[in-house]
N, C-alpha and C. Protein backbone atom coordinates (compact mmCIF):
# COMPACT_ATOMS: atom_id res chain seq x y z
N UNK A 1 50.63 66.54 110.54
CA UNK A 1 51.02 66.26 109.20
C UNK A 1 52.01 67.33 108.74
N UNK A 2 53.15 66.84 108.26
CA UNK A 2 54.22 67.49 107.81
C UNK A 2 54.08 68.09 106.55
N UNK A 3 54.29 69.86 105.88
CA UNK A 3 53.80 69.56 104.42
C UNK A 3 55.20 69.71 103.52
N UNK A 4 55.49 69.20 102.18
CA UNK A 4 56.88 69.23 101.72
C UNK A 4 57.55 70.50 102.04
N UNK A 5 58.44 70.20 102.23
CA UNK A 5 59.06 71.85 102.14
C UNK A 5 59.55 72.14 103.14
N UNK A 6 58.51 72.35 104.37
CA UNK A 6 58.93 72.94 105.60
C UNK A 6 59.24 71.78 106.67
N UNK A 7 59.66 72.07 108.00
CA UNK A 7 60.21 71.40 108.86
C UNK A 7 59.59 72.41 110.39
N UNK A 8 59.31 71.75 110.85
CA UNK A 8 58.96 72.14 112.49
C UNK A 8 60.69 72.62 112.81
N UNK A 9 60.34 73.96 113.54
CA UNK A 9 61.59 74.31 114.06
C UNK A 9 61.67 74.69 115.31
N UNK A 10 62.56 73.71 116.37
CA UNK A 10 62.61 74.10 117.46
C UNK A 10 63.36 75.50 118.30
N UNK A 11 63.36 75.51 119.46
CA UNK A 11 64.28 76.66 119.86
C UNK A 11 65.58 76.33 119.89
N UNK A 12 66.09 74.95 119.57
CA UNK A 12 67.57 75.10 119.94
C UNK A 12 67.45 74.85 118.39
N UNK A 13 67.16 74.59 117.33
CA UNK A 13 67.78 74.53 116.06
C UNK A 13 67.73 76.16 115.58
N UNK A 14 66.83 77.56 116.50
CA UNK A 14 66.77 78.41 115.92
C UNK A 14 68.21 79.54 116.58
N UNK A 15 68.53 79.08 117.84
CA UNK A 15 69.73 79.24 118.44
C UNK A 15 71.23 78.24 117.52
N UNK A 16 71.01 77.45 117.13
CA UNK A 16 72.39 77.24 116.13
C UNK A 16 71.91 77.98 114.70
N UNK A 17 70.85 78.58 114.18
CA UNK A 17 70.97 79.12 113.46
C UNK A 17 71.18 80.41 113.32
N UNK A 18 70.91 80.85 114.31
CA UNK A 18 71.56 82.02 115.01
C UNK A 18 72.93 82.53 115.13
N UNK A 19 73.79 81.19 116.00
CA UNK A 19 74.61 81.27 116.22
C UNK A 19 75.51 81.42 114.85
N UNK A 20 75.37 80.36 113.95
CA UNK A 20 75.76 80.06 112.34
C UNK A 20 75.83 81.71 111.96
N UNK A 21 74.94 82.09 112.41
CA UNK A 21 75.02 83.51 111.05
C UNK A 21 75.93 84.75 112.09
N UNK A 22 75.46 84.64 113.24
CA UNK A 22 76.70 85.70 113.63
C UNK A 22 78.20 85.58 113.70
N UNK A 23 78.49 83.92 113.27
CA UNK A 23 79.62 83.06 113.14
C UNK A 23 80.14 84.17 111.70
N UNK A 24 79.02 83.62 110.53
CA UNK A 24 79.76 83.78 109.28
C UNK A 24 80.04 85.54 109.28
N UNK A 25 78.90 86.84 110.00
CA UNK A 25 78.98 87.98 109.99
C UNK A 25 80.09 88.35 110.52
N UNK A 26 80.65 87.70 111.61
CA UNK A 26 82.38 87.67 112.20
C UNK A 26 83.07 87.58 111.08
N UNK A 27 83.23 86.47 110.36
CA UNK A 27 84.17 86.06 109.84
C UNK A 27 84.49 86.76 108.21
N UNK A 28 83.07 87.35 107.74
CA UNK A 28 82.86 88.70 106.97
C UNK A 28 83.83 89.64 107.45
N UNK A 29 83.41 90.13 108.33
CA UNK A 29 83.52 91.46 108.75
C UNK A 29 85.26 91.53 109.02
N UNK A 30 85.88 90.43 109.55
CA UNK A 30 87.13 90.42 109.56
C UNK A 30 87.83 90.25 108.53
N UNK A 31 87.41 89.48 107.71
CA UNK A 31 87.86 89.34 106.46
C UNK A 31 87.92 91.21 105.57
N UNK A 32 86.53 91.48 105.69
CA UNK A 32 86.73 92.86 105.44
C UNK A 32 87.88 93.73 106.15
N UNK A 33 87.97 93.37 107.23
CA UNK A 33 89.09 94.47 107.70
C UNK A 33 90.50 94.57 107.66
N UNK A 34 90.72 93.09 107.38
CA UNK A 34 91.87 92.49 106.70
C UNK A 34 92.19 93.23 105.44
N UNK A 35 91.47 93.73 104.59
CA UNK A 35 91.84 94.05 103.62
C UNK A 35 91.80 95.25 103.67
N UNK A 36 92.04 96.16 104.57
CA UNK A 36 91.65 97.55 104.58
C UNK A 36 93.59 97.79 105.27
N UNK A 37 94.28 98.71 103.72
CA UNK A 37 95.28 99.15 104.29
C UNK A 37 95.48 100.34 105.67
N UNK A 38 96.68 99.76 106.05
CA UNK A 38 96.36 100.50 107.76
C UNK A 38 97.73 101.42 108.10
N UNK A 39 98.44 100.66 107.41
CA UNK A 39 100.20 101.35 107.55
C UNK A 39 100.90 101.07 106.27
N UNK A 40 102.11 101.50 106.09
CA UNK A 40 102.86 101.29 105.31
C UNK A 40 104.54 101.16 105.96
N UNK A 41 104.75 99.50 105.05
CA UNK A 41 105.82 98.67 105.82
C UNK A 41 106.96 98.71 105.25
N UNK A 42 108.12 99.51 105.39
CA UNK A 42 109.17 99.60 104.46
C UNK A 42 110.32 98.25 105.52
N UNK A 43 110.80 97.29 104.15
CA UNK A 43 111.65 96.82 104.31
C UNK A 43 112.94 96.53 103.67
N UNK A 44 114.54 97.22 104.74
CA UNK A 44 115.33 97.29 104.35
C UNK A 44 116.03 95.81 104.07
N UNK A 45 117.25 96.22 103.46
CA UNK A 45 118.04 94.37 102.91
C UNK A 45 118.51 94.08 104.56
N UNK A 46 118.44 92.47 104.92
CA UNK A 46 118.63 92.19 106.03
C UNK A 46 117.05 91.97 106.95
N UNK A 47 116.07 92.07 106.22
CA UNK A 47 114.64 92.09 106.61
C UNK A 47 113.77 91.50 106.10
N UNK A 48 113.14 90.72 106.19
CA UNK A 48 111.80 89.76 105.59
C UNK A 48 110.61 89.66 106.26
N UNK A 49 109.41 90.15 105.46
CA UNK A 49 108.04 90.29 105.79
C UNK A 49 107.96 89.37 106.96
N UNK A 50 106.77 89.16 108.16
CA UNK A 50 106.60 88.11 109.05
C UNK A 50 105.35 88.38 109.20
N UNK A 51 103.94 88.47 108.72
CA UNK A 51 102.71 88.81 109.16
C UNK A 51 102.21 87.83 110.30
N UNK A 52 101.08 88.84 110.72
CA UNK A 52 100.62 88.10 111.76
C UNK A 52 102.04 88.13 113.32
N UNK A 53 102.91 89.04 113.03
CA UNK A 53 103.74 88.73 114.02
C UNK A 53 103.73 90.37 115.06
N UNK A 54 104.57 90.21 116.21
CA UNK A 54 104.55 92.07 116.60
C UNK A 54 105.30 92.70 115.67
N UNK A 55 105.66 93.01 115.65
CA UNK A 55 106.47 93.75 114.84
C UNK A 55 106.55 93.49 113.20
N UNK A 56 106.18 92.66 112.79
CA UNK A 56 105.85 92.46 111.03
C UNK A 56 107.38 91.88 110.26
N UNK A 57 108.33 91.67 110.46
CA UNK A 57 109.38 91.53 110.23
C UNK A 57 110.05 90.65 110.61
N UNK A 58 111.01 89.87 110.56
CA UNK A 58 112.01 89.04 110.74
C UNK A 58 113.39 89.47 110.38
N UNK A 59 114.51 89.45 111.08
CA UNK A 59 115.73 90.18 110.79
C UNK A 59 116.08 91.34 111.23
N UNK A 60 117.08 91.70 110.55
CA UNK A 60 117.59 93.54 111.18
C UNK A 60 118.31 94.03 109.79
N UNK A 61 118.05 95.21 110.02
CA UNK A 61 119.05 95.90 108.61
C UNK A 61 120.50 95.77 108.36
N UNK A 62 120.65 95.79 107.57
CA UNK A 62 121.89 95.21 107.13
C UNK A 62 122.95 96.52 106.50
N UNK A 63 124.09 97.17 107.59
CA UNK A 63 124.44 98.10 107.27
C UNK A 63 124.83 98.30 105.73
N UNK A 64 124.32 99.72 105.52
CA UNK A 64 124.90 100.15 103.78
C UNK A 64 125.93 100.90 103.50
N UNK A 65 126.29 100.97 102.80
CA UNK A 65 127.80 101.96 102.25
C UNK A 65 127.27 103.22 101.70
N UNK A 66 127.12 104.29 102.14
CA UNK A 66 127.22 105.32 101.72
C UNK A 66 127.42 105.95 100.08
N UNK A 67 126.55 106.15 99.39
CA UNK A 67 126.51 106.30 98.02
C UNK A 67 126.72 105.06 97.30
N UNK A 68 126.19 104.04 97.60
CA UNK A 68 125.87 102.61 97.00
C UNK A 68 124.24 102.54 97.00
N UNK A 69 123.73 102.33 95.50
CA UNK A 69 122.34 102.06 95.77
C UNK A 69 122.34 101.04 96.61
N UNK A 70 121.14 100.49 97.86
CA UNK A 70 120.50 99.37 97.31
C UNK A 70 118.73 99.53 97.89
N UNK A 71 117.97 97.87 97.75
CA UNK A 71 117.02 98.40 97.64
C UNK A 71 115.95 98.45 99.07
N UNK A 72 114.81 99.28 99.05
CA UNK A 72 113.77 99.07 99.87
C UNK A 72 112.86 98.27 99.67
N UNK A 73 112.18 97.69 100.40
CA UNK A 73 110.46 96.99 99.77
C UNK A 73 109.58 97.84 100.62
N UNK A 74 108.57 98.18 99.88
CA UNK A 74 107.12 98.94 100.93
C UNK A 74 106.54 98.18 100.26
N UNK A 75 105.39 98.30 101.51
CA UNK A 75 103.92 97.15 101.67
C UNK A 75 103.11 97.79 102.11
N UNK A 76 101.89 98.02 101.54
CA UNK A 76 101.07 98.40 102.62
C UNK A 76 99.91 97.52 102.82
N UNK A 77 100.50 97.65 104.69
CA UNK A 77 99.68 96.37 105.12
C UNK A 77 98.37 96.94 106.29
N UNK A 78 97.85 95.74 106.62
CA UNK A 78 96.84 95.77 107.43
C UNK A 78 97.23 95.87 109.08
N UNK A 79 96.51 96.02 110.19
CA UNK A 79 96.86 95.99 111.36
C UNK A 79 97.93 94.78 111.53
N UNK A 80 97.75 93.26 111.04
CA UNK A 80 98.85 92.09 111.26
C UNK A 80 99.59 92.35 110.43
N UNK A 81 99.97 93.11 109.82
CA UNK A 81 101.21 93.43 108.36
C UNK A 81 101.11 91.92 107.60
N UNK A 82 99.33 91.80 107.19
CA UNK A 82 99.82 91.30 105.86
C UNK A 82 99.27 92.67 105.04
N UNK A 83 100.31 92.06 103.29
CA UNK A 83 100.29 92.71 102.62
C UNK A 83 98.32 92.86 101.46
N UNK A 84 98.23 94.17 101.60
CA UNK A 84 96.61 94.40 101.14
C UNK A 84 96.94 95.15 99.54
N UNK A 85 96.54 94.05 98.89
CA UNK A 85 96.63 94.38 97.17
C UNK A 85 95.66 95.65 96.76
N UNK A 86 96.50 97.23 97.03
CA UNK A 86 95.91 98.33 96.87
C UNK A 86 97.21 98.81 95.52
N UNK A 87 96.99 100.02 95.05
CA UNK A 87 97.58 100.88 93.86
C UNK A 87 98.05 102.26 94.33
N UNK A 88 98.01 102.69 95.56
CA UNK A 88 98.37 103.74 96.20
C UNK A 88 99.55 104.35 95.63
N UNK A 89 99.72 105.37 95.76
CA UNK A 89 100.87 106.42 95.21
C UNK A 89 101.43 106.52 96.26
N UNK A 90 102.74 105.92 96.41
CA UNK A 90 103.59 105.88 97.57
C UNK A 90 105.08 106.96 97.84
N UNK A 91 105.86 107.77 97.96
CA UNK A 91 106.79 108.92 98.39
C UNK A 91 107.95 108.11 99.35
N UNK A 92 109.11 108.29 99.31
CA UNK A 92 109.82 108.46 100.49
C UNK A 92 110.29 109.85 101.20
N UNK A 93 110.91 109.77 102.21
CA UNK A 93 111.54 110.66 102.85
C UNK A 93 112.61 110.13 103.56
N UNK A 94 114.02 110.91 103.67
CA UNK A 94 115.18 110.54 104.94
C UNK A 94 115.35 111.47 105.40
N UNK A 95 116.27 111.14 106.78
CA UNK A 95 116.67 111.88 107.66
C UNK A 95 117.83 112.35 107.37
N UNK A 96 118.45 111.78 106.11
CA UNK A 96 119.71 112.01 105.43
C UNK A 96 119.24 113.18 104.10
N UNK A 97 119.93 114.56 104.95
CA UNK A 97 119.12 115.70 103.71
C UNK A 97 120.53 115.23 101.94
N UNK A 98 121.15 114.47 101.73
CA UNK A 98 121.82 114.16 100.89
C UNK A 98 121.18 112.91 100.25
N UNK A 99 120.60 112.20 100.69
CA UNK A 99 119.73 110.98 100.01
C UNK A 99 119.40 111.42 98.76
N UNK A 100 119.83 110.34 97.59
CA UNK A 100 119.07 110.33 96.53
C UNK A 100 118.00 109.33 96.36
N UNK A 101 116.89 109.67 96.51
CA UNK A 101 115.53 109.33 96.45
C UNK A 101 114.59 109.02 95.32
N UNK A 102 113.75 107.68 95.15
CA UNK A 102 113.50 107.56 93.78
C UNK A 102 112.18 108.89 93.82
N UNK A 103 111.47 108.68 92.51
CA UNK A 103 110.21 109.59 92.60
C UNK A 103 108.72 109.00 92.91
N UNK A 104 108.18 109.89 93.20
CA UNK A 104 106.92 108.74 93.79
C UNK A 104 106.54 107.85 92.90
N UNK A 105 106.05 106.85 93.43
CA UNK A 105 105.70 105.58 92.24
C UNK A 105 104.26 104.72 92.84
N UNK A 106 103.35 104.34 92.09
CA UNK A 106 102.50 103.60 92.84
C UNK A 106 102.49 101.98 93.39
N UNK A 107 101.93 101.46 94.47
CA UNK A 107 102.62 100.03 94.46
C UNK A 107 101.24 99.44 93.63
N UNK A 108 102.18 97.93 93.50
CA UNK A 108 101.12 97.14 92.47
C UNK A 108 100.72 95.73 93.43
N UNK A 109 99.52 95.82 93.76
CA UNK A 109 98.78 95.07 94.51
C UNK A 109 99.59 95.02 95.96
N UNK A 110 99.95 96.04 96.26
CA UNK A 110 100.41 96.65 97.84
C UNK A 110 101.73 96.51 98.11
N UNK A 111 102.63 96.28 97.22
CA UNK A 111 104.20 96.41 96.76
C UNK A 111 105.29 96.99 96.19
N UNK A 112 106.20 97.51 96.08
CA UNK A 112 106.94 98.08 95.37
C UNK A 112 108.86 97.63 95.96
N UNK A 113 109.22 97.66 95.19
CA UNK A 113 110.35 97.37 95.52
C UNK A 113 111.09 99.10 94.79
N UNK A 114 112.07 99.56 95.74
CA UNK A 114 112.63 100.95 95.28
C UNK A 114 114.17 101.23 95.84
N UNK A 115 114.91 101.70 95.01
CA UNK A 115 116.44 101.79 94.98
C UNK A 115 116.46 103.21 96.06
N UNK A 116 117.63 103.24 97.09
CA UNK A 116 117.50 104.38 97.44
C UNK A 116 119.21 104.36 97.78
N UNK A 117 119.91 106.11 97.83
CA UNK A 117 121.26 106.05 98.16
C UNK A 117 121.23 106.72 98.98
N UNK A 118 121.65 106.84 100.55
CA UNK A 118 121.85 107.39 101.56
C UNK A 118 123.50 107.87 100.98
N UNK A 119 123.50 109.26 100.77
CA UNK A 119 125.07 109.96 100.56
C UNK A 119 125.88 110.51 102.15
N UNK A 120 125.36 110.26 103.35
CA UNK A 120 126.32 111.09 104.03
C UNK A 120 126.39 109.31 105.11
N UNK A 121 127.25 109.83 106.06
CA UNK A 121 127.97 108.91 107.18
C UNK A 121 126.82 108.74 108.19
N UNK A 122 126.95 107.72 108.81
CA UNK A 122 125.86 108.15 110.18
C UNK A 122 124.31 107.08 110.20
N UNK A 123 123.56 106.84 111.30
CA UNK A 123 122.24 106.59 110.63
C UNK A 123 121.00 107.30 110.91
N UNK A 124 120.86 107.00 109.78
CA UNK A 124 119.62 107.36 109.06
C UNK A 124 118.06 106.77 108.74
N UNK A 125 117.02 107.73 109.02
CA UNK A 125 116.09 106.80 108.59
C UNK A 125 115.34 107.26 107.33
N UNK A 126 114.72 105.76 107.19
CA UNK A 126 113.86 106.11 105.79
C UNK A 126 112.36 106.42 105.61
N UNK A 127 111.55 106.97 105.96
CA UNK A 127 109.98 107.04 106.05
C UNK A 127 109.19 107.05 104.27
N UNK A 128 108.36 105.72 104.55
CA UNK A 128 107.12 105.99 103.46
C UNK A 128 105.78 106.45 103.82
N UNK A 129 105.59 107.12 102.54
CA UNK A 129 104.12 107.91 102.67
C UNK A 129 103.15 107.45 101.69
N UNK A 130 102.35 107.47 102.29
CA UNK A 130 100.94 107.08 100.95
C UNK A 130 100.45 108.62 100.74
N UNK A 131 100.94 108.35 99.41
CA UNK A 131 100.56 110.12 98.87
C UNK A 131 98.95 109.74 98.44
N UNK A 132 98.47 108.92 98.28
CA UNK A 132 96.72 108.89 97.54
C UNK A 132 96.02 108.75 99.02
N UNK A 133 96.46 108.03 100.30
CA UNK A 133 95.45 108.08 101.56
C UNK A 133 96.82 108.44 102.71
N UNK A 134 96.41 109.87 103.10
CA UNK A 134 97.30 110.46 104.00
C UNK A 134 97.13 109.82 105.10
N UNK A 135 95.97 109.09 105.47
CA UNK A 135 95.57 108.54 106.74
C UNK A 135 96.57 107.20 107.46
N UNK A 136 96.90 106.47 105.64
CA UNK A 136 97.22 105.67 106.38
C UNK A 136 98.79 105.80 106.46
């Protein structure tokens, strides 16, 4: 006699229930890690985000003129460079000691778009920093 409520449970319905929950604890746990910033993705004009790809990007930089603003995008993304909606206090740096450089600024939900002028001939690179997590 069956009583309301419960159900006789065999071994293979306790193996898909099993299986079910280490399914959804995967799919947690990645989801969690997804959202955990890992790098920070500066992209110059001539460049468009590509997550989920090697390299995170699509395109190539697009040479600049020397004392002409224009702009950067930083992201800070996860191991697949998507972008992870954090507030971090973000810095640049160049290899160009003449660069005029904006001042640190924080991104807004893992973004910022920022003007920068490379003043001398030659190339140059641009490095971002997460001034609030040095790690990443």
């Amino acid at each position: 006699m069956k009583s309301p409520g419960w159900r006789k449970a065999s071994a293979s319905s306790h193996s898909r229930i099993f299986g079910i929950c280490i399914a959804l604890l995967f799919l947690f746990f990645s989801a969690a890690e997804a959202q955990v910033a890992k790098k920070l993705q500066i992209l110059l004009p001539g460049m468009t985000p590509a997550p989920n790809t090697g390299n995170g990007y699509n395109g190539s930089p697009i040479d600049q003129t020397s004392g002409v603003p224009f702009d950067v995008i930083v992201n800070a993304v996860d191991n697949n460079w998507n972008i992870v909606p954090v507030n971090d206090q973000v810095s640049l740096t160049s290899s160009d000691q003449l660069a005029e450089l904006p001042l640190p600024v924080n991104l807004v939900n893992g973004s910022t778009t920022l003007s920068v002028i490379l003043n001398s001939n030659g190339l140059y690179s641009i490095t971002a920093h997460d001034d609030s997590k040095p790690s990443v």
